[in-house]
Protein backbone atom coordinates (compact mmCIF):
# COMPACT_ATOMS: atom_id res chain seq x y z
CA UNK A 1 -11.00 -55.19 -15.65
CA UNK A 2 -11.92 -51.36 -16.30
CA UNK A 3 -12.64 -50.67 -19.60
CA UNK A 4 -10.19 -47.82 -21.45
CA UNK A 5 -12.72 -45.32 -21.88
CA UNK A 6 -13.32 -44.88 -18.06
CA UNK A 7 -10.06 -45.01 -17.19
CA UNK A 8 -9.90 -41.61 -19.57
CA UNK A 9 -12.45 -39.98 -18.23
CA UNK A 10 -11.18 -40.29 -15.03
CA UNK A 11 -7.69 -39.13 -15.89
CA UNK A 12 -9.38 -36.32 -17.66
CA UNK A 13 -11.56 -35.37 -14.64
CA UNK A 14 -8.34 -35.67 -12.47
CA UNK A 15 -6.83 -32.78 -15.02
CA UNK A 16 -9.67 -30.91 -14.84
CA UNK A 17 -9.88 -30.91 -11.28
CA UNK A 18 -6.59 -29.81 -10.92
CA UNK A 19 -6.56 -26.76 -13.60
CA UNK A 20 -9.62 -25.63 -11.72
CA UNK A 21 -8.02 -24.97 -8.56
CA UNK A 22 -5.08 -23.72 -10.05
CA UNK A 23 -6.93 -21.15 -11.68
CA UNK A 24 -9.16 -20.28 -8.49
CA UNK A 25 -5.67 -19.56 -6.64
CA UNK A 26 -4.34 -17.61 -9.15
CA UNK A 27 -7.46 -15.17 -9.38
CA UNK A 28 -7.21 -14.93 -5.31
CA UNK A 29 -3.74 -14.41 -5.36
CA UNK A 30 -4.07 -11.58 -7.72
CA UNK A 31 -6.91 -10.33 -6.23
CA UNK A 32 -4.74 -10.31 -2.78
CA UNK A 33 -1.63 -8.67 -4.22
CA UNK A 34 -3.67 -5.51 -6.03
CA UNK A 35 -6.04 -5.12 -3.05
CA UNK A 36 -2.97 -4.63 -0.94
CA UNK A 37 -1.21 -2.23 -2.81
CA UNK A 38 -0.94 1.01 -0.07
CA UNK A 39 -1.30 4.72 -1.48
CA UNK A 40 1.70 6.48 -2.12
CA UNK A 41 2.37 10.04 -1.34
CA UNK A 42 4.83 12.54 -2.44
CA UNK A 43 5.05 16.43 -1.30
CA UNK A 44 3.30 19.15 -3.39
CA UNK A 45 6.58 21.51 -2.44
CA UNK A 46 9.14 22.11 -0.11
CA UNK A 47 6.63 22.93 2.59
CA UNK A 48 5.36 20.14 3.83
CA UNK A 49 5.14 19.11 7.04
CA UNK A 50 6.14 15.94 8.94
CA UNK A 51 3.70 15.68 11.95
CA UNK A 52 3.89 13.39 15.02
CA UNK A 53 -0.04 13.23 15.36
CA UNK A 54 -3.18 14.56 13.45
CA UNK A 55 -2.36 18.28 14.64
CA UNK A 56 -0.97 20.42 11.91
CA UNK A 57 1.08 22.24 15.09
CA UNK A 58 2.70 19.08 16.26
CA UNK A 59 5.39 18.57 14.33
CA UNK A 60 8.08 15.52 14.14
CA UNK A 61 11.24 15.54 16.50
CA UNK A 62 13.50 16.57 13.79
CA UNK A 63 11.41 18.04 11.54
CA UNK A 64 10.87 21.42 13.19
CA UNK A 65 12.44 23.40 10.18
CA UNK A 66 13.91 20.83 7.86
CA UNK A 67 12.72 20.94 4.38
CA UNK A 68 10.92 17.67 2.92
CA UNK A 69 12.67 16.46 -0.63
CA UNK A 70 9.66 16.73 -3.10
CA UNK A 71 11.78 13.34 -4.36
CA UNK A 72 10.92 12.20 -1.13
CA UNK A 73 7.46 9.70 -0.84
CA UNK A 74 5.29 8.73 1.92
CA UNK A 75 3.64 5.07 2.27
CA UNK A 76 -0.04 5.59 3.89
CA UNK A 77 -1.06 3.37 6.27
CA UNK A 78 -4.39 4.85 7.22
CA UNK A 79 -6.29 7.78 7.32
CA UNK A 80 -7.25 9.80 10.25
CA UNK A 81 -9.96 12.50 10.11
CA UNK A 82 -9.92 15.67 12.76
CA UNK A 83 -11.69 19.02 13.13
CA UNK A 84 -8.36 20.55 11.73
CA UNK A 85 -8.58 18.20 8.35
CA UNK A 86 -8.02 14.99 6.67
CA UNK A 87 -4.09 13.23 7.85
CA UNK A 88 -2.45 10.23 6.66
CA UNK A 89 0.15 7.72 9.03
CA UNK A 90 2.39 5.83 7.76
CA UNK A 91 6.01 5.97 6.52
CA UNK A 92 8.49 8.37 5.18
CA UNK A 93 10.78 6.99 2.68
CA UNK A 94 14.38 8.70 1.20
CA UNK A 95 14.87 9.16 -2.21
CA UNK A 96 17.17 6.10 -2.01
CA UNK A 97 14.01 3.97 -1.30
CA UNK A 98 15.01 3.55 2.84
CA UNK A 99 12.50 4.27 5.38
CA UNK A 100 13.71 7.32 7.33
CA UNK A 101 10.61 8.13 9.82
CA UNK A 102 8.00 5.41 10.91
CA UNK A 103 4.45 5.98 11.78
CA UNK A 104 4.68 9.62 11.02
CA UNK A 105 1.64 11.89 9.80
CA UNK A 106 1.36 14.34 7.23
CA UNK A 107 -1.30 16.85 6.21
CA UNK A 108 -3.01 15.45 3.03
CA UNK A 109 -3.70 18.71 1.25
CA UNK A 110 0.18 19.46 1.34
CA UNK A 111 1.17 16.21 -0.84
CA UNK A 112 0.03 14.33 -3.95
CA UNK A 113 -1.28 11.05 -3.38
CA UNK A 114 -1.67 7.89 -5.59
CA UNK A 115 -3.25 4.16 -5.24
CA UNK A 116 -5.61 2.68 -2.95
């Protein structure tokens, strides 16, 4: 026969056991979901540019002479560094929250960037 006192402190060990790795996950979960968090961009004026590559000459199919929505945003994927300046690729999304271009690049001096 095990006497009641051990059979609390083993429940309560059990307890604390589990609220221990609950809390671990929930600090590495959070930690996970903020460090992911990607930079968002939106123009500076109608004059920016949507590139295909780091060249500020190379612009998008499409894109030629269409004017960019300052309401429109860019999601930054990563950042590319060239003789001709700093770039960002990554996603051009409509006002409406669609994305309408995929691994695009735009010049980083011609939009306003926030986040990571």
């Amino acid at each position: 026969m095990v006497p009641t006192i051990t059979l609390h402190w083993k429940l309560i060990w059990q307890l604390m056991t589990k609220l221990l790795l609950a809390a671990i996950a929930t600090i590495l979960l959070s930690g996970a979901a903020y460090a992911e968090e990607p930079m968002q961009c939106s123009p500076k004026d109608n004059t920016a540019r949507i590139l295909k590559s780091g060249n500020p000459n190379d612009t998008a199919p499409g894109w030629k002479l269409a004017i960019v929505p300052t309401a429109t945003s860019f999601t930054v994927k990563r950042t590319v560094n060239t003789d001709a300046g700093k770039y960002f690729q990554g996603d051009l999304i409509s006002t409406r929250g669609g994305k309408i271009g995929r691994n695009l690049f735009i010049l980083a001096q011609e939009w306003d960037c926030k986040g990571s």
